[in-house]
Protein backbone atom coordinates (compact mmCIF):
# COMPACT_ATOMS: atom_id res chain seq x y z
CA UNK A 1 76.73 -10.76 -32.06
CA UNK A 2 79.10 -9.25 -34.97
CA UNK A 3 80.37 -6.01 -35.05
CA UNK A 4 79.93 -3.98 -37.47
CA UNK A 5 83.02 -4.47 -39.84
CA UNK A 6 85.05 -1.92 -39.64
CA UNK A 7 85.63 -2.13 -36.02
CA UNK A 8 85.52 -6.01 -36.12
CA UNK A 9 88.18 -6.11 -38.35
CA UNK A 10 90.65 -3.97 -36.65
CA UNK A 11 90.15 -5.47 -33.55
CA UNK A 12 90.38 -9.09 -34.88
CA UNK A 13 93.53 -7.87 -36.70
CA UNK A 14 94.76 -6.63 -33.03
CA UNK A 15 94.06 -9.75 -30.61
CA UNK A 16 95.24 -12.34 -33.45
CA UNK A 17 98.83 -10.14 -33.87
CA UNK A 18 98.58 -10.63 -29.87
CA UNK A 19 98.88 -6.39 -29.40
CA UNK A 20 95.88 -7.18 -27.27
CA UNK A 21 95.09 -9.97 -24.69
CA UNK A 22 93.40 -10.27 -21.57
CA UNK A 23 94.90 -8.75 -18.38
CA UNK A 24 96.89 -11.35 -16.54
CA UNK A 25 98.12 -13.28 -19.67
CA UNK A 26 100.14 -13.59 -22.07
CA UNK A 27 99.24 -13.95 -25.89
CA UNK A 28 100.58 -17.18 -26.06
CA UNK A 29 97.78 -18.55 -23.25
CA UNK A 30 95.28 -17.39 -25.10
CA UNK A 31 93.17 -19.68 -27.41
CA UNK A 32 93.52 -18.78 -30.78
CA UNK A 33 89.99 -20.26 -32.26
CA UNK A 34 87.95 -18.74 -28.49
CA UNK A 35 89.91 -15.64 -28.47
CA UNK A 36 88.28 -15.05 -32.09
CA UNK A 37 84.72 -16.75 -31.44
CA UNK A 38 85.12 -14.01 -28.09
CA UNK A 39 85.74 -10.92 -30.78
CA UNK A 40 83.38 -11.97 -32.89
CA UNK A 41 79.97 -13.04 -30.86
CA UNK A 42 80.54 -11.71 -27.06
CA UNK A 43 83.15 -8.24 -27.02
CA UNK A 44 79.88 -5.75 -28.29
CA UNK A 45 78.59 -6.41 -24.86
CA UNK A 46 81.24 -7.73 -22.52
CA UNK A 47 84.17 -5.74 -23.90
CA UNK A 48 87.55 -6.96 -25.34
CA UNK A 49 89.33 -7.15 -22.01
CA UNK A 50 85.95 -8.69 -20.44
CA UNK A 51 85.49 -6.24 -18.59
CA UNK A 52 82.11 -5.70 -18.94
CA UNK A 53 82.24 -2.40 -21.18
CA UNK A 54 81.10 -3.11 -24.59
CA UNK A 55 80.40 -0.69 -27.29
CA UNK A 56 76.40 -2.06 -25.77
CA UNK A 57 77.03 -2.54 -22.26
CA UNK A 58 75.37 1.47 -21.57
CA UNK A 59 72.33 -0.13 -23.09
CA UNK A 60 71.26 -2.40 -20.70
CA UNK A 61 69.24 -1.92 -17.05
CA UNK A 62 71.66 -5.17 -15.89
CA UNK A 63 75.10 -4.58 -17.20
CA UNK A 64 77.25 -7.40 -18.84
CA UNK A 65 79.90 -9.65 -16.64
CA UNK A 66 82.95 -8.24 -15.93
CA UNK A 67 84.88 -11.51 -16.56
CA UNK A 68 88.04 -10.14 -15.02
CA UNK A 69 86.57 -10.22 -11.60
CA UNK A 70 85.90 -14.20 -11.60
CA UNK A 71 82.56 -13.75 -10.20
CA UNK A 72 80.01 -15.55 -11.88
CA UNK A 73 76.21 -15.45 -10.74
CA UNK A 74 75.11 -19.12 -11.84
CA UNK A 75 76.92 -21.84 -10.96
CA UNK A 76 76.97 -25.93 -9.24
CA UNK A 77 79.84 -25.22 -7.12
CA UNK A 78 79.98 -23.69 -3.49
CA UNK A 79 79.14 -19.86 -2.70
CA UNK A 80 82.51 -18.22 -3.44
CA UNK A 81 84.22 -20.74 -5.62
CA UNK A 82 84.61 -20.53 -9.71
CA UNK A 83 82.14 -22.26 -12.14
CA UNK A 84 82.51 -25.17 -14.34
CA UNK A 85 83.60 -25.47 -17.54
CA UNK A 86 79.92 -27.21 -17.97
CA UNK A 87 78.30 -24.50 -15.74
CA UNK A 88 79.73 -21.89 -18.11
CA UNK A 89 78.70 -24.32 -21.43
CA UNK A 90 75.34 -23.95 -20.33
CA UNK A 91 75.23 -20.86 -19.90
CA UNK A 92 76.48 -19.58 -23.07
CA UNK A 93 74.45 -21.93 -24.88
CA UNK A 94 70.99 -21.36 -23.24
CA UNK A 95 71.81 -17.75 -22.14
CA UNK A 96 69.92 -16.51 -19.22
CA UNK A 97 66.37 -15.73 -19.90
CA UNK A 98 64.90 -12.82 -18.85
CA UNK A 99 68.49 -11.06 -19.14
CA UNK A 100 70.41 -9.60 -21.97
CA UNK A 101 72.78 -13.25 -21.90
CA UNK A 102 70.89 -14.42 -24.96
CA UNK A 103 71.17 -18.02 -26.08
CA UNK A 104 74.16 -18.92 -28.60
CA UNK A 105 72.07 -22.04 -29.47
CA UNK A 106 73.97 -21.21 -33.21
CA UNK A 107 77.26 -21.59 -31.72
CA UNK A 108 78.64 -25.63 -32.00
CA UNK A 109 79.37 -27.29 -29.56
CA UNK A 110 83.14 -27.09 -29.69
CA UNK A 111 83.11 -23.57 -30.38
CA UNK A 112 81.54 -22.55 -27.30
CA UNK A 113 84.04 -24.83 -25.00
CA UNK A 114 86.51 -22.79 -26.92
CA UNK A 115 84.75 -19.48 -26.01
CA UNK A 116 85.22 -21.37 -21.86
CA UNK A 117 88.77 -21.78 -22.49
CA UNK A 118 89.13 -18.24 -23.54
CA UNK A 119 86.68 -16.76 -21.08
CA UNK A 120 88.97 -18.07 -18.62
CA UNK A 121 91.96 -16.07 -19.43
CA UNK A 122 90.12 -13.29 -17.91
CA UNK A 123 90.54 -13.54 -14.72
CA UNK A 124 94.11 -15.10 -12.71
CA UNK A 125 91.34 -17.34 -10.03
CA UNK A 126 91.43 -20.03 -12.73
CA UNK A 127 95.01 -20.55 -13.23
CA UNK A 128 95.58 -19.85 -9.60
CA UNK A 129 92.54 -22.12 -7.44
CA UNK A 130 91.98 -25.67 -8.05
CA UNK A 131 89.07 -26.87 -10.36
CA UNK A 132 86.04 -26.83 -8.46
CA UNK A 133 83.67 -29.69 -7.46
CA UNK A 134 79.76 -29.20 -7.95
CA UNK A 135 77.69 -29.24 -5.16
CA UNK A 136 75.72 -32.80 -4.91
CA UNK A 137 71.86 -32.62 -5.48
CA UNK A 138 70.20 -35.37 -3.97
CA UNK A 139 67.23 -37.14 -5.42
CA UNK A 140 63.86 -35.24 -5.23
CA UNK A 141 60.77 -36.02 -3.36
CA UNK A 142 57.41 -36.39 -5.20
CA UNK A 143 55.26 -32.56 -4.76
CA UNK A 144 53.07 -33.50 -2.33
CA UNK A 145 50.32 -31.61 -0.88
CA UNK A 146 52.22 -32.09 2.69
CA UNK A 147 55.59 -31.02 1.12
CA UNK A 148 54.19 -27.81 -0.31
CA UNK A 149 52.71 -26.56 2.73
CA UNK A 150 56.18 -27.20 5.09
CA UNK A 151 57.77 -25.67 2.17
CA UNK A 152 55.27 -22.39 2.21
CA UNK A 153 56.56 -21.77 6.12
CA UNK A 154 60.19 -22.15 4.69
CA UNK A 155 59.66 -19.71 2.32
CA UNK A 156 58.47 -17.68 5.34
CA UNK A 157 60.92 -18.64 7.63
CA UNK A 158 64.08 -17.62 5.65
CA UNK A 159 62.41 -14.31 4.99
CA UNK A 160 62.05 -14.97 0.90
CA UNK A 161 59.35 -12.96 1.20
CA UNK A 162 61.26 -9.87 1.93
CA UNK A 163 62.48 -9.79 -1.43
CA UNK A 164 60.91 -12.11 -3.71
CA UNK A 165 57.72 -10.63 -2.11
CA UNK A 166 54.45 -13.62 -1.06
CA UNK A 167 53.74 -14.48 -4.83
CA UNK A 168 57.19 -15.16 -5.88
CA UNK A 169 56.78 -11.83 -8.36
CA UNK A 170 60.56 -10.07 -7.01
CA UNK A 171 58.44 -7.12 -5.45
CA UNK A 172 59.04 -7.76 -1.37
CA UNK A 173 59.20 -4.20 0.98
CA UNK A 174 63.41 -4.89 0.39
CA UNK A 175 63.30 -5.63 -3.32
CA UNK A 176 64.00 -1.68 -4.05
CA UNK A 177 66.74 -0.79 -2.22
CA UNK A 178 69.18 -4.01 -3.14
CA UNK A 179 72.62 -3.49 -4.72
CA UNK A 180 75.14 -6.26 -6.13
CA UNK A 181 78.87 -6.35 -5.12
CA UNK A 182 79.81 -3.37 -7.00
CA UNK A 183 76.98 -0.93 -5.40
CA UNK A 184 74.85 -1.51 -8.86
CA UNK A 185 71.43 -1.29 -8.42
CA UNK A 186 69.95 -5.02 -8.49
CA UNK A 187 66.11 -6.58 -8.41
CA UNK A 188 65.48 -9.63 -6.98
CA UNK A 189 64.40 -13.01 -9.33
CA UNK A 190 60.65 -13.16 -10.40
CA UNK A 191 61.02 -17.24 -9.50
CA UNK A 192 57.34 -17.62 -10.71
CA UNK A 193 58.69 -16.85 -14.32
CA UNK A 194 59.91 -19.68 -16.30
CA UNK A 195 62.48 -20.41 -17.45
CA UNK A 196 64.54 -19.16 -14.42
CA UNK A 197 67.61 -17.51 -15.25
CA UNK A 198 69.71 -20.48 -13.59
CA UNK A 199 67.98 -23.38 -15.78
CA UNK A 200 65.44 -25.54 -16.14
CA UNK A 201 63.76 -27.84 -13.59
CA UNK A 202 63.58 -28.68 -10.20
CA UNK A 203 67.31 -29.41 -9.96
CA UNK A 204 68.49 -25.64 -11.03
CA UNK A 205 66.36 -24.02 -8.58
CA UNK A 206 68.22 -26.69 -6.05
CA UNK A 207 71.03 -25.68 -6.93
CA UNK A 208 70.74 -22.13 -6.71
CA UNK A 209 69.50 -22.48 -3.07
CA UNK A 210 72.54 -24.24 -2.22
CA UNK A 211 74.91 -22.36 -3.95
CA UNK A 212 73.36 -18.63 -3.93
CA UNK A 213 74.06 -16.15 -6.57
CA UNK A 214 77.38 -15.04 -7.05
CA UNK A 215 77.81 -11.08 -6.50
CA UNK A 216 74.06 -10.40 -4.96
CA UNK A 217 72.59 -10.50 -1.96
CA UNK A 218 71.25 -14.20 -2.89
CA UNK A 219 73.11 -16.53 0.13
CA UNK A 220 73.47 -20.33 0.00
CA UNK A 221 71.34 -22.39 2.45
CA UNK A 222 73.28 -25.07 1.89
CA UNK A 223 74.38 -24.71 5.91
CA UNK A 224 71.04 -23.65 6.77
CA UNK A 225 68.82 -26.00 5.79
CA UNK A 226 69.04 -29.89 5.72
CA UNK A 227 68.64 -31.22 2.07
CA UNK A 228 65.15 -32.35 2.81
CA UNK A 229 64.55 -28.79 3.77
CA UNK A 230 65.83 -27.22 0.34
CA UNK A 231 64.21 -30.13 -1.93
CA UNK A 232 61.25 -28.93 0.38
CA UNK A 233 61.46 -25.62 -0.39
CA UNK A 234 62.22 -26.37 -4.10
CA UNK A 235 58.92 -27.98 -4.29
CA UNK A 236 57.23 -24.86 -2.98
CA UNK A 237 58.78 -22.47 -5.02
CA UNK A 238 58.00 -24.55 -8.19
CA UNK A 239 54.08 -24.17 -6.95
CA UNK A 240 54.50 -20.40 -7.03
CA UNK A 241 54.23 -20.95 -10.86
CA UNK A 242 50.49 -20.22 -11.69
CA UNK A 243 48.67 -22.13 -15.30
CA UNK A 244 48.05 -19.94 -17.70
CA UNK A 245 51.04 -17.60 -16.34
CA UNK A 246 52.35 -15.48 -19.42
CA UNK A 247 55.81 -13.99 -19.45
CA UNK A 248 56.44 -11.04 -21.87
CA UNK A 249 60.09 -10.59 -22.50
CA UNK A 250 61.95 -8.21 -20.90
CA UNK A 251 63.36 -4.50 -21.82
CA UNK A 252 67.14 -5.95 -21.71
CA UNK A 253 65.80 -8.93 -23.39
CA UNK A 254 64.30 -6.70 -26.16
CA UNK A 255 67.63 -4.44 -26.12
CA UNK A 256 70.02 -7.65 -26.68
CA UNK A 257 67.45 -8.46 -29.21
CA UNK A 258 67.87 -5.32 -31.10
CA UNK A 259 71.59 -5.28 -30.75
CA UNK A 260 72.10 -8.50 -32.19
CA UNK A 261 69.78 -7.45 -35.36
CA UNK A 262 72.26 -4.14 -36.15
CA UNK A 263 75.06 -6.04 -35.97
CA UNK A 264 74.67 -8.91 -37.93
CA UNK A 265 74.02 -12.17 -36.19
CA UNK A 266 76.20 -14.94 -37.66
CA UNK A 267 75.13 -16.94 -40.52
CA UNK A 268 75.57 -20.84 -40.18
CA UNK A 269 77.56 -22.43 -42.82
């Protein structure tokens, strides 16, 4: 996303004379070629300090990261820890469907691991906790009728229903009254709709039940249930996607669509 020029310009003039920088560093840390990438295709939304409160961020029903925080939703690596580098590559480049995170699919490659290098000067957890080590996802079992049926009474057993509601459709009796970390209204996942906000596959909905969602109410079962349990479970929530399912985009997918129209989206060279 590109903001309109005026404002662009003054603030690219700002962060590359180093008057501003993220909190917690110093304008030498910060990556030149990111720090610009950053100004140009991510502040409207997540703000120049990354905190969340871009010019758009009002707009949405889900508001943007707050980067500062080093609380990320979507990641390989235990409940609690940071991301990635690759979990946050993956998620700037195939954004999070259903969600205003749109894909930068026109971003290179090298320019969004520069946009991870900068994101990271955000918050102090990076330069202060070791790199993290992904959880390890196991090979899958084949989806057999046997499998889906222990996998239904998981999904009954660790109350899912409550509020992902029987279908899978995010409307259980709880799905209402949740809140994330901050006291923010929150809905829980529609995990019949594809693609899933964490990925594609069997392995990102693995990996999301053994790491939870960072910020929600969304736990790790990765003490809870055995492997063979969550590849079980996996298999079941897979099944809860119907044929001939249609998914119409969302309003904050329609807002982020919008937003990136009035300001310009960047032309490849």
């Amino acid at each position: 996303m590109r903001f309109p020029i005026l404002c662009r310009g003054a603030m690219a003039g700002l962060l590359a004379l180093g008057v501003i920088h993220p909190a917690g560093t110093g304008a030498a840390e910060v990556p030149p070629a990111g720090r610009l990438l950053y100004e140009e295709e991510c502040a409207l939304c997540h703000g120049v300090a990354g905190d969340g409160e871009g010019m758009a961020a009002h707009m949405f029903q889900v508001r943007p990261r707050d980067f500062r925080r080093g609380v990320f939703k979507f990641r390989s690596t235990p409940t609690g820890s940071l991301p990635t580098d690759e979990d946050l590559f993956r998620t700037i480049r195939r954004g999070l469907p259903g969600s205003a995170m749109l894909p930068q699919d026109h971003l290179t490659e090298a320019e969004v691991r520069s946009l991870v290098a900068y994101l990271k000067t955000f918050s102090p957890r990076f330069a202060a906790e070791p790199p993290p080590t992904p959880v390890p996802i196991p090979p899958a079992p084949a989806p057999v009728a046997a499998l889906l049926e222990r996998g239904r009474q998981l999904y009954r057993d660790m109350k899912c229903p409550e509020c992902h509601g029987p279908a899978g459709r995010g409307d259980g009796d709880s799905a209402g009254l949740l809140k994330d970390d901050l006291g923010r209204p929150l809905r829980p996942a529609d995990v019949a709709r594809r693609p899933l906000k964490s990925g594609d596959g069997p392995e990102a909905i693995y990996r999301v039940l053994a790491t939870g969602v960072g910020g929600t109410g969304m736990p790790s079962y990765l003490d809870a249930l055995t492997p063979e349990e969550l590849w079980t479970l996996v298999r079941y929530v897979e099944s809860l996607r119907l044929s001939g399912m249609v998914d119409v985009p969302t309003r904050d997918e329609l807002v982020a669509r919008h937003v990136v129209q009035m300001h310009q989206p960047r032309r490849r060279r």
